[in-house]
N, C-alpha and C. Protein backbone atom coordinates (compact mmCIF):
# COMPACT_ATOMS: atom_id res chain seq x y z
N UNK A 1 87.32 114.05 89.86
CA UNK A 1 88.36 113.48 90.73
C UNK A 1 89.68 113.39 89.97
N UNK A 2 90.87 113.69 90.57
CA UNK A 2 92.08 113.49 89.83
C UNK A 2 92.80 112.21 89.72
N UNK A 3 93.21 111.89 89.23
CA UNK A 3 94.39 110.43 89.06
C UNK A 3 95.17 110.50 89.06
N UNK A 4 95.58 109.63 90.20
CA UNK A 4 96.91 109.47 90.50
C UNK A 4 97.61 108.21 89.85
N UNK A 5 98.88 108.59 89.27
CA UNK A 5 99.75 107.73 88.50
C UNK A 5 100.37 106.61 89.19
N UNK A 6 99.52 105.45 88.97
CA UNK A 6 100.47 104.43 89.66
C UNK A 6 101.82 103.82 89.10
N UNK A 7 102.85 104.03 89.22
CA UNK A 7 103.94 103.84 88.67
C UNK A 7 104.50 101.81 88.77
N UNK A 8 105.12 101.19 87.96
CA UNK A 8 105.29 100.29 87.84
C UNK A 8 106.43 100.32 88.13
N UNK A 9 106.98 99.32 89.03
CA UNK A 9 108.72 99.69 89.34
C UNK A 9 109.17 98.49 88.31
N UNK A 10 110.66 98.98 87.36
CA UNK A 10 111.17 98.07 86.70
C UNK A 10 111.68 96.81 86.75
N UNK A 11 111.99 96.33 87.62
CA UNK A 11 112.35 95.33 88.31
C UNK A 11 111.68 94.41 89.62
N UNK A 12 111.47 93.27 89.64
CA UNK A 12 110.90 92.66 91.00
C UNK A 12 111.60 93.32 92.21
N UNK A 13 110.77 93.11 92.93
CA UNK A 13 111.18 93.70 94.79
C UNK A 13 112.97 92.86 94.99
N UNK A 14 112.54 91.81 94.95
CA UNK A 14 113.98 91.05 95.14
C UNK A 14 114.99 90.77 94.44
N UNK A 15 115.06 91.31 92.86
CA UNK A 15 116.12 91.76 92.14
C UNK A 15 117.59 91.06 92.43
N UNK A 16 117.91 92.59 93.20
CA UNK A 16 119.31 92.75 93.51
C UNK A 16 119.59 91.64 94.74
N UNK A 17 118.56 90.70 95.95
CA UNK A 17 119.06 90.17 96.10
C UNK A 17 119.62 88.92 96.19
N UNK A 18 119.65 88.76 94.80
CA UNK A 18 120.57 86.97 94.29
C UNK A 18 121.10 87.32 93.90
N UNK A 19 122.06 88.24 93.98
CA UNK A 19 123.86 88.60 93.39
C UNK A 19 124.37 88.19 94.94
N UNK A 20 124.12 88.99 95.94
CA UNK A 20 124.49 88.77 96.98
C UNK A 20 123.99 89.13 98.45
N UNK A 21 124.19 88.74 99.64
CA UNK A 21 123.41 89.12 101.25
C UNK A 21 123.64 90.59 100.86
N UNK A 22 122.66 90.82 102.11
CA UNK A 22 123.07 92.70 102.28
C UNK A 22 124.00 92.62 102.89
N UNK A 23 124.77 93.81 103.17
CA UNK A 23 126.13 93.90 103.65
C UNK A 23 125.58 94.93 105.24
N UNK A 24 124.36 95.64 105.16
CA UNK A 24 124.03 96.59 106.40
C UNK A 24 122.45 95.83 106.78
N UNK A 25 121.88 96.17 107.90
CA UNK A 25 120.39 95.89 108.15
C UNK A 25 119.90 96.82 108.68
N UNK A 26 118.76 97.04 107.98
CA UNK A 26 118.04 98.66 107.60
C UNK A 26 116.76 98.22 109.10
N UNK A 27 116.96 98.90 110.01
CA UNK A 27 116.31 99.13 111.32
C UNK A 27 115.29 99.80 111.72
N UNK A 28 115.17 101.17 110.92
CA UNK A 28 114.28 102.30 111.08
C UNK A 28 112.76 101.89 110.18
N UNK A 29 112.18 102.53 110.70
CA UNK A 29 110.81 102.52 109.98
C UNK A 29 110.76 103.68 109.72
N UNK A 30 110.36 104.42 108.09
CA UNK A 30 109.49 105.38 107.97
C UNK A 30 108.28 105.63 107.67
N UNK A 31 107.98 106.75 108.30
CA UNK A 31 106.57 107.13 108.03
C UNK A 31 106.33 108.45 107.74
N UNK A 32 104.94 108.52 106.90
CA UNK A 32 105.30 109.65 105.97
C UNK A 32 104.43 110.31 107.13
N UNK A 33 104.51 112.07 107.13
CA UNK A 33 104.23 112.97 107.44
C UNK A 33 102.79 113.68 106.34
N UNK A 34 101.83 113.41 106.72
CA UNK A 34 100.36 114.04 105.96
C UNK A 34 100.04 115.20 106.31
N UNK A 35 100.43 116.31 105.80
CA UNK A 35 99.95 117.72 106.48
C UNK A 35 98.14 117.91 106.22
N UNK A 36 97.42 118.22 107.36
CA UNK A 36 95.93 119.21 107.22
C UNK A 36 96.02 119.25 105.32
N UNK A 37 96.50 120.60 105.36
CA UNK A 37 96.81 121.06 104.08
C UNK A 37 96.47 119.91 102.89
N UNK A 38 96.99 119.08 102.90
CA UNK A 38 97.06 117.77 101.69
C UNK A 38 95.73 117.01 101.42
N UNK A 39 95.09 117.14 102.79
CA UNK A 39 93.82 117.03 103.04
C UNK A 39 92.39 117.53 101.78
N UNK A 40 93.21 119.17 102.55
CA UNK A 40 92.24 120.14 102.42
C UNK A 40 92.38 120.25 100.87
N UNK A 41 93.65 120.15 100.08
CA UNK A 41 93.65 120.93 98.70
C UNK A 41 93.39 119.66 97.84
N UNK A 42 93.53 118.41 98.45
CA UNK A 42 92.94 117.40 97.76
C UNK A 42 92.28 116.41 98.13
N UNK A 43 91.69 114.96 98.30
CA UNK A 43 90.76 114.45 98.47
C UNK A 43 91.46 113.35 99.41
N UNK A 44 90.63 112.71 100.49
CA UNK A 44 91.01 111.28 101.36
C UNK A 44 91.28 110.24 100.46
N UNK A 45 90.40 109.94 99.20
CA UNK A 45 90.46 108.98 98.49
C UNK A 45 92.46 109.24 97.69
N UNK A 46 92.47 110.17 97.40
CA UNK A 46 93.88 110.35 96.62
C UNK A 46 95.12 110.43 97.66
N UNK A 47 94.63 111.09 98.80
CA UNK A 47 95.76 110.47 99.88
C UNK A 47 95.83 109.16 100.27
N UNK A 48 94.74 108.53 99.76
CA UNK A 48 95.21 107.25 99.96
C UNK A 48 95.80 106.13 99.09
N UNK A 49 95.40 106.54 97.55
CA UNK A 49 95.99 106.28 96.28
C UNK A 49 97.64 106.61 96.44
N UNK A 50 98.10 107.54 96.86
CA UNK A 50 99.51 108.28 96.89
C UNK A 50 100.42 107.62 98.02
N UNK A 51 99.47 107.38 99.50
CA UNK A 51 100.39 106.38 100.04
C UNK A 51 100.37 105.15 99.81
N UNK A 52 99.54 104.24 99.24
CA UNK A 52 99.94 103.34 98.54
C UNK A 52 100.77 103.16 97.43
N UNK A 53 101.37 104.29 97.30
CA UNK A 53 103.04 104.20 96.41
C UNK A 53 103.64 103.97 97.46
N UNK A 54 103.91 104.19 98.47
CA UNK A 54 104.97 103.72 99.21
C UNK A 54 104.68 102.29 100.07
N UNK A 55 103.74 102.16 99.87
CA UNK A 55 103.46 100.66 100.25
C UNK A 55 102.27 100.35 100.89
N UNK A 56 102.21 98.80 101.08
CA UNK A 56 100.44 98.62 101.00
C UNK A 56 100.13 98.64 102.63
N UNK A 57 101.29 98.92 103.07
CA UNK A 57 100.79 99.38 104.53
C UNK A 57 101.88 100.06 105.15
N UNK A 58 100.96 101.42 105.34
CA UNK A 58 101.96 102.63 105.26
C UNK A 58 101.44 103.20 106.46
N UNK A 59 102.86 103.44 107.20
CA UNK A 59 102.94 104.22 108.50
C UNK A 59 102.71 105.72 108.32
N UNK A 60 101.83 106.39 109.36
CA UNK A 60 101.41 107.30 108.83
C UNK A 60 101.74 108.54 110.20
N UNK A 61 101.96 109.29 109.61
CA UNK A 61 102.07 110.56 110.99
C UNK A 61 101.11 111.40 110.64
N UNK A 62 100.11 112.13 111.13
CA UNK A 62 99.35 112.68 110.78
C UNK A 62 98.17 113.36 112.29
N UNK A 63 97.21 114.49 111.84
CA UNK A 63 96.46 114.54 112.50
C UNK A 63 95.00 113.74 112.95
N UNK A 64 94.59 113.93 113.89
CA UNK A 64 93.40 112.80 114.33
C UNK A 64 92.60 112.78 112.93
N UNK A 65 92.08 114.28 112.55
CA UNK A 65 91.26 114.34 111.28
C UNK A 65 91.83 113.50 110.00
N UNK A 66 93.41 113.56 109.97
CA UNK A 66 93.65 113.51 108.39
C UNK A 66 93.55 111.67 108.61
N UNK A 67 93.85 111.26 110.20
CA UNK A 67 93.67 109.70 110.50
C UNK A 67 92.80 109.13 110.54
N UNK A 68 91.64 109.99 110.34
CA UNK A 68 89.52 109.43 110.41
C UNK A 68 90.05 109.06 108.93
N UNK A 69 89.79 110.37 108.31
CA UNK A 69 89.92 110.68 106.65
C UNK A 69 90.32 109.20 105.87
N UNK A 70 91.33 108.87 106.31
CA UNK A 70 92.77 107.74 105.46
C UNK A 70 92.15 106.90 105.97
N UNK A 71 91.38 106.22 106.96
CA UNK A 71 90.82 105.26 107.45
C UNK A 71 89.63 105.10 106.78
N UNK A 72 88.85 105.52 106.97
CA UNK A 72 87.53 105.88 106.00
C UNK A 72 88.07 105.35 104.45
N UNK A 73 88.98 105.79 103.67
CA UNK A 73 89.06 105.60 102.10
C UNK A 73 90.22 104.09 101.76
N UNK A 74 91.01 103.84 103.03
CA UNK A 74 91.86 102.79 102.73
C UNK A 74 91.57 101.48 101.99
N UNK A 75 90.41 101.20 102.30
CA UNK A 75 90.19 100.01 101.66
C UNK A 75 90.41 100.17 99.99
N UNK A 76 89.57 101.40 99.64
CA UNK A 76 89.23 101.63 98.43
C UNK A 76 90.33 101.54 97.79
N UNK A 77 91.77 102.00 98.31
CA UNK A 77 92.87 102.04 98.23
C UNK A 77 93.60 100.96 97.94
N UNK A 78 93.40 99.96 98.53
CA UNK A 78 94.08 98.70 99.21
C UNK A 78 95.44 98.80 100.18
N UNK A 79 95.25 99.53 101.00
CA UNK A 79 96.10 99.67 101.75
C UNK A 79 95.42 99.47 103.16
N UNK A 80 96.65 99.05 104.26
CA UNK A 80 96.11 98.74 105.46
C UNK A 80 97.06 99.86 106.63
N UNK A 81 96.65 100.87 106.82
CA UNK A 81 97.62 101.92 106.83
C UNK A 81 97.58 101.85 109.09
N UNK A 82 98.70 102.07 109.41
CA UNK A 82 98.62 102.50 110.48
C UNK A 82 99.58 103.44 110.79
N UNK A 83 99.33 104.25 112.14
CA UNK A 83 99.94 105.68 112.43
C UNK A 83 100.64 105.46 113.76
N UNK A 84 101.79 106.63 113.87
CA UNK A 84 102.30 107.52 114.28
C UNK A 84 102.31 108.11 115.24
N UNK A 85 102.24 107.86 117.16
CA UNK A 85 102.34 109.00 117.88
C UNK A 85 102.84 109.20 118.40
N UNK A 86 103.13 110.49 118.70
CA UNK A 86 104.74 110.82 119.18
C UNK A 86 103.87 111.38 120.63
N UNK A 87 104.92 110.60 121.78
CA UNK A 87 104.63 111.13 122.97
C UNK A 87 105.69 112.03 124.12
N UNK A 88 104.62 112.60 125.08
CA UNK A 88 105.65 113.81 125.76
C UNK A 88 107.08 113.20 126.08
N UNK A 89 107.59 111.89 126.01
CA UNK A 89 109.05 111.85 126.71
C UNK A 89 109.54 111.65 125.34
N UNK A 90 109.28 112.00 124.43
CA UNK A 90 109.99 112.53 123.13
C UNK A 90 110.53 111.10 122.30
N UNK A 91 109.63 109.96 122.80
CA UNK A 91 109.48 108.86 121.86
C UNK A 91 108.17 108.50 121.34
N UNK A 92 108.29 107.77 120.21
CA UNK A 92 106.92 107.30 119.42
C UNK A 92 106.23 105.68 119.39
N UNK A 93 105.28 105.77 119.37
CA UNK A 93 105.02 104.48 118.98
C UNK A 93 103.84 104.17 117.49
N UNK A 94 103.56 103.05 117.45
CA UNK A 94 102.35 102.98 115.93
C UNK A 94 101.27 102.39 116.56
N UNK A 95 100.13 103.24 116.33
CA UNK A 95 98.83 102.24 116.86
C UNK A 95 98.32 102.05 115.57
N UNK A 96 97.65 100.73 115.58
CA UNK A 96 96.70 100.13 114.24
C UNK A 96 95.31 100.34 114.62
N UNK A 97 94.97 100.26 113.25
CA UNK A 97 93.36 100.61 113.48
C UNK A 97 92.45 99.45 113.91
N UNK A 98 93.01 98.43 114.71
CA UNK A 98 91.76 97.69 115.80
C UNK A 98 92.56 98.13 117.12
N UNK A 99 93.13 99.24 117.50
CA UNK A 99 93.57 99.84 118.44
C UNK A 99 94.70 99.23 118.97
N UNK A 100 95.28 98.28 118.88
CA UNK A 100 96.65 98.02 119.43
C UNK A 100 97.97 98.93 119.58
N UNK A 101 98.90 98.53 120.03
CA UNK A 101 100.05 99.59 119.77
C UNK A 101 101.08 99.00 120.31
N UNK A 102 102.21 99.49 119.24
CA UNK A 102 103.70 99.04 119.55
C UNK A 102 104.71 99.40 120.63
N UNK A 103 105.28 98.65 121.06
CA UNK A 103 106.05 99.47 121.53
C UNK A 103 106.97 100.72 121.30
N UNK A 104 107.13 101.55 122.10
CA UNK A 104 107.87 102.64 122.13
C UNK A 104 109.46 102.70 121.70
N UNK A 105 109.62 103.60 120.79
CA UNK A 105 111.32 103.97 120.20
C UNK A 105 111.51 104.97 119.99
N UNK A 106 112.90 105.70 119.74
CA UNK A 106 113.29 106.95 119.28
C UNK A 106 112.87 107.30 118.00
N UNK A 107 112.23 108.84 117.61
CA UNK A 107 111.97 109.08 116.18
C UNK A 107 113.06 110.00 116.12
N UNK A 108 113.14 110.28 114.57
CA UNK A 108 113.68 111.20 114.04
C UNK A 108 112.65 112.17 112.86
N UNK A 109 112.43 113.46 112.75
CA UNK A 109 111.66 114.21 112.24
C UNK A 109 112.69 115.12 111.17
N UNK A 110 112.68 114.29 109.86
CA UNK A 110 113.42 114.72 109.14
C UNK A 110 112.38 115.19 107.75
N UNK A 111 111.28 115.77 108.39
CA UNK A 111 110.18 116.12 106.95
C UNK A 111 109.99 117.57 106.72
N UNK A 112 110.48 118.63 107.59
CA UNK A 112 111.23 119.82 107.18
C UNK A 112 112.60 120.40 107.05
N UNK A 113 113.35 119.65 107.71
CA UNK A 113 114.86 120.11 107.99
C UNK A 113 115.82 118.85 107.18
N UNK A 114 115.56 119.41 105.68
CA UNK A 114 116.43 118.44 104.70
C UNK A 114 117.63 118.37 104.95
N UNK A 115 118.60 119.88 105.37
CA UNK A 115 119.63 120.10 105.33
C UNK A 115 120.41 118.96 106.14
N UNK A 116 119.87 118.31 106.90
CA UNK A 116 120.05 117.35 108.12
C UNK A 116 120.16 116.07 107.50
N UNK A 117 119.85 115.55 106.06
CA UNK A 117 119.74 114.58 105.64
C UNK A 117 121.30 113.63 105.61
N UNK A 118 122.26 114.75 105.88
CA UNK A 118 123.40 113.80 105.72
C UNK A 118 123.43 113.13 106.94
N UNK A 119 123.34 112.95 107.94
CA UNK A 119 123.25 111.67 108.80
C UNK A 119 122.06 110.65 108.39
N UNK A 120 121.39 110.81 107.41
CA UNK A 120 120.06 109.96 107.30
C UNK A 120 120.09 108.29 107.22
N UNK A 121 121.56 108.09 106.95
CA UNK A 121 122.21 106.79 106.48
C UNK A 121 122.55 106.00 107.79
N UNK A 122 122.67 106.78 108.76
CA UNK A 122 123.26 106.61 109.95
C UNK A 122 121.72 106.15 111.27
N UNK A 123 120.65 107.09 110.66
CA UNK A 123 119.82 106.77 111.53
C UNK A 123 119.04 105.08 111.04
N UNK A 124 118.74 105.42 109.56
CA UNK A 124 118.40 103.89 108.89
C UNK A 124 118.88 102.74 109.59
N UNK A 125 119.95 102.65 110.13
CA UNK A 125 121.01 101.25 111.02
C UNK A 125 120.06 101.31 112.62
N UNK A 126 119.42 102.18 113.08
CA UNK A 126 119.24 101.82 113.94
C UNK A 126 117.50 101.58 114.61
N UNK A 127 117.27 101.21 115.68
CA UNK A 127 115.62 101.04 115.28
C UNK A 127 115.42 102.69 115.90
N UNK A 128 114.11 103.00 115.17
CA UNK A 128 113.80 104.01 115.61
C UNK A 128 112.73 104.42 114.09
N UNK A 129 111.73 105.10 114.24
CA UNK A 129 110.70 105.94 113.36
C UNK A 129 111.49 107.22 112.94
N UNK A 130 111.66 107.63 111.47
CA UNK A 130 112.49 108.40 110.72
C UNK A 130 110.74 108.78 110.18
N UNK A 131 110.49 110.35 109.89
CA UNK A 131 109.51 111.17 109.69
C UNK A 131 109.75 111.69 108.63
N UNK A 132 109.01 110.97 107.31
CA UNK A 132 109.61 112.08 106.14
C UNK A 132 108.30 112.76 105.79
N UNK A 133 108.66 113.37 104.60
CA UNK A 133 106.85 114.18 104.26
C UNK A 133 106.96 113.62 102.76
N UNK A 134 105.37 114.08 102.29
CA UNK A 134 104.73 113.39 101.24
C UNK A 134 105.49 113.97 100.28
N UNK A 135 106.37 115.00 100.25
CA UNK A 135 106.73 115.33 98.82
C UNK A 135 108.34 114.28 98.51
N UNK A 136 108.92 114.29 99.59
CA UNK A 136 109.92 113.34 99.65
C UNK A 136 109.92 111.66 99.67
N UNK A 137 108.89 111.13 99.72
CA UNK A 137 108.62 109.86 100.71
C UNK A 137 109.09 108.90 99.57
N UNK A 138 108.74 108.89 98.81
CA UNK A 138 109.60 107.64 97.42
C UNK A 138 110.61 107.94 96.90
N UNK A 139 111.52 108.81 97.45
CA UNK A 139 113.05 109.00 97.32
C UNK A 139 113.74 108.18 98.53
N UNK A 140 112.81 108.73 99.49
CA UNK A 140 113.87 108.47 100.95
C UNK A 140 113.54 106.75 100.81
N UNK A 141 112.37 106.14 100.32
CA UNK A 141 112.25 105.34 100.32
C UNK A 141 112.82 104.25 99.61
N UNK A 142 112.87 104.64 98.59
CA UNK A 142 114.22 103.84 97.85
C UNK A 142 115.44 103.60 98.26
N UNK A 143 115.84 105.12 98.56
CA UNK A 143 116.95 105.25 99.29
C UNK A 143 117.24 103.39 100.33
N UNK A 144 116.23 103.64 100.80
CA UNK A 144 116.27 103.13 102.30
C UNK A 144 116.29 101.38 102.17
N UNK A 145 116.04 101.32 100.48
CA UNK A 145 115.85 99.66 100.00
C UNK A 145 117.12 99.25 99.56
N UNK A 146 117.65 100.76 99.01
CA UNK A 146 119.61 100.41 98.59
C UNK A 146 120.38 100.07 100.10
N UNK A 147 120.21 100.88 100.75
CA UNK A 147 121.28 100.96 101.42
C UNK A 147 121.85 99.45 102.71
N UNK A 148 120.60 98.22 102.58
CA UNK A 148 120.92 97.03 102.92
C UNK A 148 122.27 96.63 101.91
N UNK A 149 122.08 97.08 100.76
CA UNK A 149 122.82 96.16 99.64
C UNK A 149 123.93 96.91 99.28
N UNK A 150 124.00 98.34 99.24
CA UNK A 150 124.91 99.41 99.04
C UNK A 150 125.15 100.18 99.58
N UNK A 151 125.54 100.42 100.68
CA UNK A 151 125.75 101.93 101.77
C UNK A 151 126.33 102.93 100.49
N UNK A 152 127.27 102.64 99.93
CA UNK A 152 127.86 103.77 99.20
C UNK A 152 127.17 104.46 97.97
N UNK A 153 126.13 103.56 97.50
CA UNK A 153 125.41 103.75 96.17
C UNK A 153 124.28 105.27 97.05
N UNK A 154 123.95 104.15 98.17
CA UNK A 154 122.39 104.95 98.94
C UNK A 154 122.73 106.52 99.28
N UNK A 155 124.40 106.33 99.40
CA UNK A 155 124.90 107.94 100.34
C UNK A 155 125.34 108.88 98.77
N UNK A 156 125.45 108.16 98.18
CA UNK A 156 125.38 109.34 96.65
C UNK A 156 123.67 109.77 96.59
N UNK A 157 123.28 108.70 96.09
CA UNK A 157 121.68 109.26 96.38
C UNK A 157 121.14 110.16 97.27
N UNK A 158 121.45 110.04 98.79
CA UNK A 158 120.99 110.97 99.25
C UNK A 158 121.88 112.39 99.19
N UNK A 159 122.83 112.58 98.34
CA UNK A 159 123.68 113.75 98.22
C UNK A 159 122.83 114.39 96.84
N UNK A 160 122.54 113.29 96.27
CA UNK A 160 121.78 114.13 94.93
C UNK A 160 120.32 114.51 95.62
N UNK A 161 119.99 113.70 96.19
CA UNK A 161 118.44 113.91 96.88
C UNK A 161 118.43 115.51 97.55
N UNK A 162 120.00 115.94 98.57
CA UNK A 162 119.63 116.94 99.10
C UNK A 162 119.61 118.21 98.13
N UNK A 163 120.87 118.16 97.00
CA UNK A 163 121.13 118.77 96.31
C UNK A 163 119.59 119.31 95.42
N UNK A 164 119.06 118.37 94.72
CA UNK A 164 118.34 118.55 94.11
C UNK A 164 116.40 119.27 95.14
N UNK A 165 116.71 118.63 96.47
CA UNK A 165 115.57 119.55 97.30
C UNK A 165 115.65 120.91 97.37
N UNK A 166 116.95 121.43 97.90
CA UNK A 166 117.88 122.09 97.95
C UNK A 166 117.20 123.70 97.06
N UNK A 167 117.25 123.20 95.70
CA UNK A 167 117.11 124.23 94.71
C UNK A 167 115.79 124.24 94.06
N UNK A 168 114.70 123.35 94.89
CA UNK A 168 113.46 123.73 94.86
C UNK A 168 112.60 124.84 95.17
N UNK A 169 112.01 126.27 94.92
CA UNK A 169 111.24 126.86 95.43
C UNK A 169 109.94 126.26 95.55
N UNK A 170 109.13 127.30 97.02
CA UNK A 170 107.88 126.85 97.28
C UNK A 170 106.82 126.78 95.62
N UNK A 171 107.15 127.30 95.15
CA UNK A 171 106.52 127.40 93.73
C UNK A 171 106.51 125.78 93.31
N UNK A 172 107.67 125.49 93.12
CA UNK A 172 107.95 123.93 92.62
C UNK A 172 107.31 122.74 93.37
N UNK A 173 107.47 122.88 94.64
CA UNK A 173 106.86 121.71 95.42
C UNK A 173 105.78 121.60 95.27
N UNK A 174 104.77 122.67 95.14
CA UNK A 174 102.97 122.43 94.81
C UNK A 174 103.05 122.02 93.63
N UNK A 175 104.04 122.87 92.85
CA UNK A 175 103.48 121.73 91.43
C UNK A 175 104.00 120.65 91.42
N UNK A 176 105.08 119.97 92.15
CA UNK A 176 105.54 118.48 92.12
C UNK A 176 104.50 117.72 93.17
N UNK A 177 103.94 118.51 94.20
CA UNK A 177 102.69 117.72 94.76
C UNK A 177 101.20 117.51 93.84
N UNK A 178 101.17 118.65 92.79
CA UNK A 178 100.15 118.42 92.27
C UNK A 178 100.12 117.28 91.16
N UNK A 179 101.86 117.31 90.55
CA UNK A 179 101.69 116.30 89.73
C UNK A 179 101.99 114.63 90.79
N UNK A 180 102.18 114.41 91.82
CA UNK A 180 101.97 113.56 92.72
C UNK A 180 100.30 113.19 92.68
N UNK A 181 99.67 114.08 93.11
CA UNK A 181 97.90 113.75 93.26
C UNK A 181 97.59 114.10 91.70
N UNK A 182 98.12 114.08 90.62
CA UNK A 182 97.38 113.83 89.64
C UNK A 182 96.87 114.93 89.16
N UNK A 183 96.97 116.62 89.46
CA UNK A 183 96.52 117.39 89.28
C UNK A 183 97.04 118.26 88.22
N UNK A 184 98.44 117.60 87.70
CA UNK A 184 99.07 118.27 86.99
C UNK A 184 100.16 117.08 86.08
N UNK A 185 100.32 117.72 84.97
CA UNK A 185 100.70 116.09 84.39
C UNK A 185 102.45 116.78 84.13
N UNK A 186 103.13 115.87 84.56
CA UNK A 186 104.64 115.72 84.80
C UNK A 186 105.33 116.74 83.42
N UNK A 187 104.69 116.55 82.18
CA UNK A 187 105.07 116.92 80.51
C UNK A 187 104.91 118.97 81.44
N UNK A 188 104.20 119.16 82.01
CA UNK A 188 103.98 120.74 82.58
C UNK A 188 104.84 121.45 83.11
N UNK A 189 105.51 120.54 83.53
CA UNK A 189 107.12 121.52 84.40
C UNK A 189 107.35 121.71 83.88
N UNK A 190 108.29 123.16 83.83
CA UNK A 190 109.14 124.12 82.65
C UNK A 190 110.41 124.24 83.38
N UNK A 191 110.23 123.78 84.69
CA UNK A 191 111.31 124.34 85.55
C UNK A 191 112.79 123.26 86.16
N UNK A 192 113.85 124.19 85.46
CA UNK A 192 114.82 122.79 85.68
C UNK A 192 115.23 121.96 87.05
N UNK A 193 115.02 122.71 88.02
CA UNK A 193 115.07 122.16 89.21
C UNK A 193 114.05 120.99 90.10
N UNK A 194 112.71 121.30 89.57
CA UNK A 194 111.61 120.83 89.76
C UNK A 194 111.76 119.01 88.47
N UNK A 195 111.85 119.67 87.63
CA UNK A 195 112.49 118.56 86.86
C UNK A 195 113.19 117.41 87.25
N UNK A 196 114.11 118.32 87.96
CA UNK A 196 115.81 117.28 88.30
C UNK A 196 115.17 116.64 89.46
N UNK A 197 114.43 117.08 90.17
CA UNK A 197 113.99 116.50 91.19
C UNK A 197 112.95 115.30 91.20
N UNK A 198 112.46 115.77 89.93
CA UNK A 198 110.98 114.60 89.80
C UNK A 198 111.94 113.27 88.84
N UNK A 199 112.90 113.68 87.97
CA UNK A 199 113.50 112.64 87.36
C UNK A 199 114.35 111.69 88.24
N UNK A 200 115.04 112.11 89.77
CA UNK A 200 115.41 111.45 90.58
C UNK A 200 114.23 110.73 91.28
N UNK A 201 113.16 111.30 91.60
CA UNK A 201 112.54 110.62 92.23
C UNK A 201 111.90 109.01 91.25
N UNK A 202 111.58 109.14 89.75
CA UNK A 202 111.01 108.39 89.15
C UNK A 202 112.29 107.23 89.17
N UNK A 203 113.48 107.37 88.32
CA UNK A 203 114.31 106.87 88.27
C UNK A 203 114.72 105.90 89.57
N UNK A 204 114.32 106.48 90.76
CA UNK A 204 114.67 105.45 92.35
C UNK A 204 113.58 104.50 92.02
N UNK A 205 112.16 105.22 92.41
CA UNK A 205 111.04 104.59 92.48
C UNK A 205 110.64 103.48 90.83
N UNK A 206 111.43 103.48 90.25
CA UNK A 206 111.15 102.40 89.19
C UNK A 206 112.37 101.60 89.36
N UNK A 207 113.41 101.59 89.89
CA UNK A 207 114.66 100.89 90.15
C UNK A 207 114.54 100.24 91.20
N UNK A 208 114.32 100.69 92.24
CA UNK A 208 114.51 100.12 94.01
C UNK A 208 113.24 99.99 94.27
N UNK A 209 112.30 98.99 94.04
CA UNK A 209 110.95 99.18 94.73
C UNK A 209 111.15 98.21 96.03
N UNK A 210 110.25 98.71 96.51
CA UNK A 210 110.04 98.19 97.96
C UNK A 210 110.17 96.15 98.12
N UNK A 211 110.10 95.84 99.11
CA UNK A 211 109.60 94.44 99.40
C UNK A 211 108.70 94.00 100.06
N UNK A 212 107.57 95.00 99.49
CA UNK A 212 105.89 94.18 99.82
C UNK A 212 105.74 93.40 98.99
């Protein structure tokens, strides 16, 4: 089985706020995007290790299978994960796993079409489900913890965020997913782009951690 790196964020959740209030209020919920694929090339137990980096209860978009799967291993995890469904009048809601469900809002599906990320600051302000994918999800997520406290800090970030996706080949992302699930150890990249990308992502995710 592989291991996945649980990262320690440098600072408490609430840090930054006893300097001062937030100045914006962050509205959107994200949820990560689980492809089949992530499934298939690695294990339920490590998809569930991996979304518990983004928190101990993590919204999930995914297929019925990959939603048995993550249900089945969550505990082991410690996560209490619920999902994602997007319906025909082109809004979503979250059902939990003793079957309940939320009400209905606008999503946004921003887990292939990065180039789109410059409004991303804009959708955060409002309520609505924002769709990222697993290779992105603790960038956008940080992102998304600044931008109560800093609109201007969060919108550089996501300019380096696109920049640095940007000049990723498909080559790079399997190995930045593999060193995600543990399959490949971070010291292995040779490649400067893949690099720049994993050093932004560590650098957020040990700075801005969440407030679970």
């Amino acid at each position: 089985m592989s291991k996945v790196e649980r990262l320690q964020s440098e600072c408490p959740p609430d840090a930054h706020k006893v300097i001062r209030p937030p100045e914006n209020k962050l509205n959107a919920s994200l949820a990560v995007y689980v492809q089949d694929s992530e499934l298939d090339n690695y294990n339920a137990s490590d998809l569930c290790e991996v979304l518990s980096l983004m928190s101990e209860k993590p919204l999930i978009y995914c297929s019925d299978r990959v939603k048995q799967a993550i249900i089945d291993k969550a505990a082991d995890a410690q996560i209490q994960p619920s999902f994602l469904v997007v319906h025909e009048d082109k809004t979503a809601s979250i059902t939990y796993t003793d079957g309940s469900q939320s009400s209905t809002q606008a999503f946004f599906d921003f887990s292939t079409e990065h180039a789109d990320f410059t409004d991303f600051l804009d959708k955060l302000a409002i309520k609505c489900f924002i769709i990222v994918d697993s290779l992105s999800m603790l960038i956008l997520r940080s992102i998304s913890t600044v931008y109560p406290w800093d609109k201007l800090l969060a919108g550089d970030f996501v300019r380096q965020y696109i920049k640095a996706i940007a000049n990723l080949s498909a080559e790079d992302k399997i190995k930045l997913l593999n060193i995600r699930y543990g399959k490949l150890a971070p010291s292995e990249i040779e490649n400067t782009d893949a690099y720049s990308f994993l050093r932004l992502e560590r650098k957020l995710f040990l700075q801005y951690p969440t407030d679970d």
